[in-house]
Protein backbone atom coordinates (compact mmCIF):
# COMPACT_ATOMS: atom_id res chain seq x y z
CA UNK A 1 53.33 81.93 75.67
CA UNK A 2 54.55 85.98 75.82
CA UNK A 3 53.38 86.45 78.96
CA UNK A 4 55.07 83.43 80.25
CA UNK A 5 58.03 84.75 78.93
CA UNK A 6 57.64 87.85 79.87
CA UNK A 7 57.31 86.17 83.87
CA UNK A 8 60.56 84.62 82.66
CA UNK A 9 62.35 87.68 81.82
CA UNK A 10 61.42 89.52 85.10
CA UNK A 11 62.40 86.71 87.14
CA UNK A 12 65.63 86.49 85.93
CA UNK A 13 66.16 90.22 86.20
CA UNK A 14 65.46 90.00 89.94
CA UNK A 15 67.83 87.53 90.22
CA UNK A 16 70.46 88.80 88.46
CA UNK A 17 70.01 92.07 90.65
CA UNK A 18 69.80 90.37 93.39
CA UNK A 19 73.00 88.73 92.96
CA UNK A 20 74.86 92.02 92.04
CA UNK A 21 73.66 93.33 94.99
CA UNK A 22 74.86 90.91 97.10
CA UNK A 23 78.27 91.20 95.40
CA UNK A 24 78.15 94.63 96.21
CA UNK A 25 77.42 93.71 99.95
CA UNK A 26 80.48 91.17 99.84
CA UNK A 27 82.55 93.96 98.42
CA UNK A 28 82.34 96.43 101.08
CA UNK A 29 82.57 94.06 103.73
CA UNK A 30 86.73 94.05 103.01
CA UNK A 31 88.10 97.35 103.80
CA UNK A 32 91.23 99.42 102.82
CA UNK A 33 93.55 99.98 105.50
CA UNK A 34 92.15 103.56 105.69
CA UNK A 35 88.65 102.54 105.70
CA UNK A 36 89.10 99.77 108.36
CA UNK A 37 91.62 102.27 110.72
CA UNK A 38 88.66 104.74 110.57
CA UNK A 39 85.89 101.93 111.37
CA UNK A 40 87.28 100.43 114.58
CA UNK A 41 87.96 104.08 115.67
CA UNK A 42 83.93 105.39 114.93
CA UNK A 43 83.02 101.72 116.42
CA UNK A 44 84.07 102.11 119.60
CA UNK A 45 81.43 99.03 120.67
CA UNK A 46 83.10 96.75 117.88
CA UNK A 47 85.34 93.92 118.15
CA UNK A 48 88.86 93.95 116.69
CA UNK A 49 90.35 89.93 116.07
CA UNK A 50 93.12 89.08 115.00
CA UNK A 51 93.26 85.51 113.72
CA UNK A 52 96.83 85.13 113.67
CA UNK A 53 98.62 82.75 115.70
CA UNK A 54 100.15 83.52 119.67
CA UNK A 55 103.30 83.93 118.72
CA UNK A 56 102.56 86.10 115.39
CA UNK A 57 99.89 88.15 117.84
CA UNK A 58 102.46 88.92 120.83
CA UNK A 59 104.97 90.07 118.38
CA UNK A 60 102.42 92.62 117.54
CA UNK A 61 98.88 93.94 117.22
CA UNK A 62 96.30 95.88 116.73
CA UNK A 63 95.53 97.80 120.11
CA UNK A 64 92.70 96.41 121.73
CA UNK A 65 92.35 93.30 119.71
CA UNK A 66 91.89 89.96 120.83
CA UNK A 67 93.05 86.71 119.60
CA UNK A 68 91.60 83.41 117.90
CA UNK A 69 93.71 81.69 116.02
CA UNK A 70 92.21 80.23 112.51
CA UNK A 71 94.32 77.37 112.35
CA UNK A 72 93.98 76.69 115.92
CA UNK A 73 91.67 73.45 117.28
CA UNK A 74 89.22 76.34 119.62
CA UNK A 75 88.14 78.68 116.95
CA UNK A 76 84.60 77.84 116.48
CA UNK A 77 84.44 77.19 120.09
CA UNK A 78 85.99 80.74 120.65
CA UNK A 79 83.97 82.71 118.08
CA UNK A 80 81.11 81.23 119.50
CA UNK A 81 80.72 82.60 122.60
CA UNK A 82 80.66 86.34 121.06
CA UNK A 83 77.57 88.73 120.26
CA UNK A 84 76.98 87.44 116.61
CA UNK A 85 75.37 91.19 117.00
CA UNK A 86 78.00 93.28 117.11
CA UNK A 87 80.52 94.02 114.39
CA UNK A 88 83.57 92.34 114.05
CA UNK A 89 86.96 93.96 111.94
CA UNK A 90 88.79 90.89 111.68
CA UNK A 91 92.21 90.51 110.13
CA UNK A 92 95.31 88.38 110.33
CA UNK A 93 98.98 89.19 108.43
CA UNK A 94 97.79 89.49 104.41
CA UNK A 95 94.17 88.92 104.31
CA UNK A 96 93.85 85.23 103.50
CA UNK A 97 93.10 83.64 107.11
CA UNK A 98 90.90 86.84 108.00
CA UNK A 99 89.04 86.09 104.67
CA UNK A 100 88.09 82.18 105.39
CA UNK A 101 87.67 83.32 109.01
CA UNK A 102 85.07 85.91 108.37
CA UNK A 103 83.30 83.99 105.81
CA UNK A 104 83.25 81.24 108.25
CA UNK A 105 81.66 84.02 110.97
CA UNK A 106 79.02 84.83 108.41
CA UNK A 107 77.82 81.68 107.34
CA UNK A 108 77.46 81.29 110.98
CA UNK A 109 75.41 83.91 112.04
CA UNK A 110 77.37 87.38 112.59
CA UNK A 111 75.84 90.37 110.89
CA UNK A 112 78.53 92.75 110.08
CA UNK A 113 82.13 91.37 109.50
CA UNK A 114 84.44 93.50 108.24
CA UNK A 115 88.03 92.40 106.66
CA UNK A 116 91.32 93.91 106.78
CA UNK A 117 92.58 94.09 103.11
CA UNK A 118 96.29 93.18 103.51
CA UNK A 119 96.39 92.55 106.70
CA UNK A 120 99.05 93.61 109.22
CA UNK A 121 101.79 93.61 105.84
CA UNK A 122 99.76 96.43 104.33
CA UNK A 123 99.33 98.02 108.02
CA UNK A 124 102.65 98.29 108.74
CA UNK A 125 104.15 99.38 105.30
CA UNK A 126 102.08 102.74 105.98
CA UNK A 127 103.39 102.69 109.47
CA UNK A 128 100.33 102.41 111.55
CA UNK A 129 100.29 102.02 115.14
CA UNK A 130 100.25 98.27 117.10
CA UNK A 131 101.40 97.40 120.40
CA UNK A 132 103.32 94.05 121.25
CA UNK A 133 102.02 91.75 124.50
CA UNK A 134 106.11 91.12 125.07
CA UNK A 135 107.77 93.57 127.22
CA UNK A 136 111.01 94.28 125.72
CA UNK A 137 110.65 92.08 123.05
CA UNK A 138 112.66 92.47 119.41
CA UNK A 139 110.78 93.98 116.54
CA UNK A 140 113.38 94.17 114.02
CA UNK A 141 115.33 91.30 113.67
CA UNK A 142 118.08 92.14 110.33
CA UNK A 143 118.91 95.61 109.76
CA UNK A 144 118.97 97.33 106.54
CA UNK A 145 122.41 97.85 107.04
CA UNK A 146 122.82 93.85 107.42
CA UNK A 147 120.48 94.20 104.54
CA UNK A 148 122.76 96.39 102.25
CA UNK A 149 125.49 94.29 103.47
CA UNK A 150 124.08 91.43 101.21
CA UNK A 151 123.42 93.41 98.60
CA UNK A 152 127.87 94.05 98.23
CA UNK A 153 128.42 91.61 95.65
CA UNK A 154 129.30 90.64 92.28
CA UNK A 155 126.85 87.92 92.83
CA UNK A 156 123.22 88.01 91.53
CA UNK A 157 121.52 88.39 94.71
CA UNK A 158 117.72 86.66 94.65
CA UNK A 159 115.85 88.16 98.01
CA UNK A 160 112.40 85.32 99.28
CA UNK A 161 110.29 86.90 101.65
CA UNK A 162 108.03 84.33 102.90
CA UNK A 163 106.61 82.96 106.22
CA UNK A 164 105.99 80.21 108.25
CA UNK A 165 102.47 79.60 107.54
CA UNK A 166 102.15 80.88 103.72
CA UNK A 167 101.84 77.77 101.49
CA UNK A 168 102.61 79.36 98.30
CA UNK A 169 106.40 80.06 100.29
CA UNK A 170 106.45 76.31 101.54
CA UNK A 171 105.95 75.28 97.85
CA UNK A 172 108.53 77.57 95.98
CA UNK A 173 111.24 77.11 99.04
CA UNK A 174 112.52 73.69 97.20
CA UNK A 175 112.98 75.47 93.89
CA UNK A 176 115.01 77.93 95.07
CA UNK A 177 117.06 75.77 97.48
CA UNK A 178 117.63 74.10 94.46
CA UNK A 179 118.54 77.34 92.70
CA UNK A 180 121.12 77.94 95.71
CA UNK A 181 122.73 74.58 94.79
CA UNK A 182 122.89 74.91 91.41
CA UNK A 183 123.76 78.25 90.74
CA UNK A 184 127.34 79.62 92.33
CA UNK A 185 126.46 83.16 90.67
CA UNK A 186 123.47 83.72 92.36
CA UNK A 187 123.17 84.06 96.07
CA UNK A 188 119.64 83.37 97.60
CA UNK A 189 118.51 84.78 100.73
CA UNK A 190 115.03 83.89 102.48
CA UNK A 191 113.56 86.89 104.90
CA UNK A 192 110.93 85.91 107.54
CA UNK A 193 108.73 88.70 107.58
CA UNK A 194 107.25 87.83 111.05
CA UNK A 195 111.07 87.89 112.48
CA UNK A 196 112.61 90.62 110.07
CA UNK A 197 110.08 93.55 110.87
CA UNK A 198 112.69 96.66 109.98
CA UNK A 199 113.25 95.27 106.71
CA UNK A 200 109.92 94.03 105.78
CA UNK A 201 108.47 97.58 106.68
CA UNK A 202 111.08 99.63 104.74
CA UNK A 203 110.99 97.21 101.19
CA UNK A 204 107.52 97.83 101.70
CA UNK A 205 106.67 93.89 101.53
CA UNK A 206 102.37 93.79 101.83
CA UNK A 207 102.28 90.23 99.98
CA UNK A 208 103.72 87.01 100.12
CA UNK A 209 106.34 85.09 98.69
CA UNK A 210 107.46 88.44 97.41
CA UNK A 211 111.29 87.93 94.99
CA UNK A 212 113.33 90.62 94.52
CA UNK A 213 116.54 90.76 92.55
CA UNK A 214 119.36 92.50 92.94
CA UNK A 215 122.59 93.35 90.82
CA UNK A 216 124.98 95.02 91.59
CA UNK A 217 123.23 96.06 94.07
CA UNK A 218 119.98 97.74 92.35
CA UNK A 219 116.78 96.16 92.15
CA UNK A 220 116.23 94.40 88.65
CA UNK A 221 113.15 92.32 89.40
CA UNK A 222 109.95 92.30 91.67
CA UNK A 223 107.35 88.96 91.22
CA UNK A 224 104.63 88.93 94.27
CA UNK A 225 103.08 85.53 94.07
CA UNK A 226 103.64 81.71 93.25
CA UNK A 227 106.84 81.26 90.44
CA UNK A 228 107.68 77.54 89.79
CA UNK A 229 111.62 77.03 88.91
CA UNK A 230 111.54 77.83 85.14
CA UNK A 231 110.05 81.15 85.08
CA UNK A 232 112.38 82.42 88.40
CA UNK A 233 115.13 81.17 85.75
CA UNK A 234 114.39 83.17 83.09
CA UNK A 235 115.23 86.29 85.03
CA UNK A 236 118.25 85.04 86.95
CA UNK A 237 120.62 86.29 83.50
């Protein structure tokens, strides 16, 4: 009876070792924006993908990078046809897509993939270097001096920054359209951060939604994440 316990014991020891280290393995698989600038500069033989869409990828990228699009109908087809040898630093704007992507690329096959932790956000609030595929094209959109411009009023002045493709944005916009209506002290104002570059970069926005509020024009309030309409409420006094 001992010693099959004892066989007990040491079998779940391996396992749980076993599945610490493969934590560990998971965990150093998604890089600081340090640690994966440095790696795709040492790996000259690696591949750098973006997994943004077209339009997000021509309005800026990583040098050298290609582009599959995770949401797009060719991925798998795409990924595919690459050396499931050779590492991959994939990453996408804050980390989510390039996180289902390169789990997807592991489960599949590839060795060593490497993720961006907060993504092209995080890259550009520490003013890294990208290159656009649009010759000539506009990578500011509002200025901060249309920016400060808001912030002149005796209004409360509730800032979204959101995109396109973020869900958790798609599922606060009603509340605070709702806000908008409601509310004739409080002025809302929704950024695109894929179209509003300049201002993104200098607030130093690396997550989405990101609310800020404003009065008299200082900054009272920062929330980064999800909010439903009663707790963005409570702060609009």
């Amino acid at each position: 009876m001992n010693r099959l316990l004892n066989v007990a014991l040491v079998t779940v020891c391996f396992v749980f070792i076993g599945c610490s280290d493969l934590r560990s393995q998971d965990s150093k698989k998604v890089l600081s924006i340090e640690a994966f600038s440095s790696g795709i500069k040492k790996n000259s033989h690696a591949l750098i993908l973006d997994v943004r869409t077209p339009e997000e990828f021509s309005n800026g990228h990583i040098e050298n990078a290609i582009n599959y699009n995770w949401n797009g109908s060719s991925f798998n087809e795409q990924v595919a046809t690459l050396d499931k040898a050779t590492p991959v630093y994939v990453y996408c704007l804050s980390g989510k897509r390039s996180a289902a992507a390169a789990a997807q690329m592991r489960q599949d096959g590839f060795k060593e993939v490497y993720e961006m932790e907060g993504g092209m956000l995080k890259w550009r609030s520490l003013n890294l270097a990208e290159v656009t595929a649009k010759s000539g094209v506009s990578m500011s959109g509002m200025t901060i001096e249309n920016f400060n411009s808001l912030l002149n009023t005796d209004k409360l002045v509730l800032i979204d920054y959101y995109a396109d493709w973020c869900m958790p944005c798609k599922k606060i916009k009603p509340f605070l359209d709702q806000i908008a209506a409601e509310r004739k002290d409080v002025l809302v104002v929704r950024i695109n951060v894929d179209e509003n570059r300049t201002v993104t970069e200098e607030m130093k926005i690396d997550a989405l939604p990101t609310l800020q509020l404003y009065k008299g024009g200082a900054l009272t309030w920062k929330y980064v994440g999800y909010l439903d309409k009663q707790d963005i409420l409570i702060h609009l006094k």
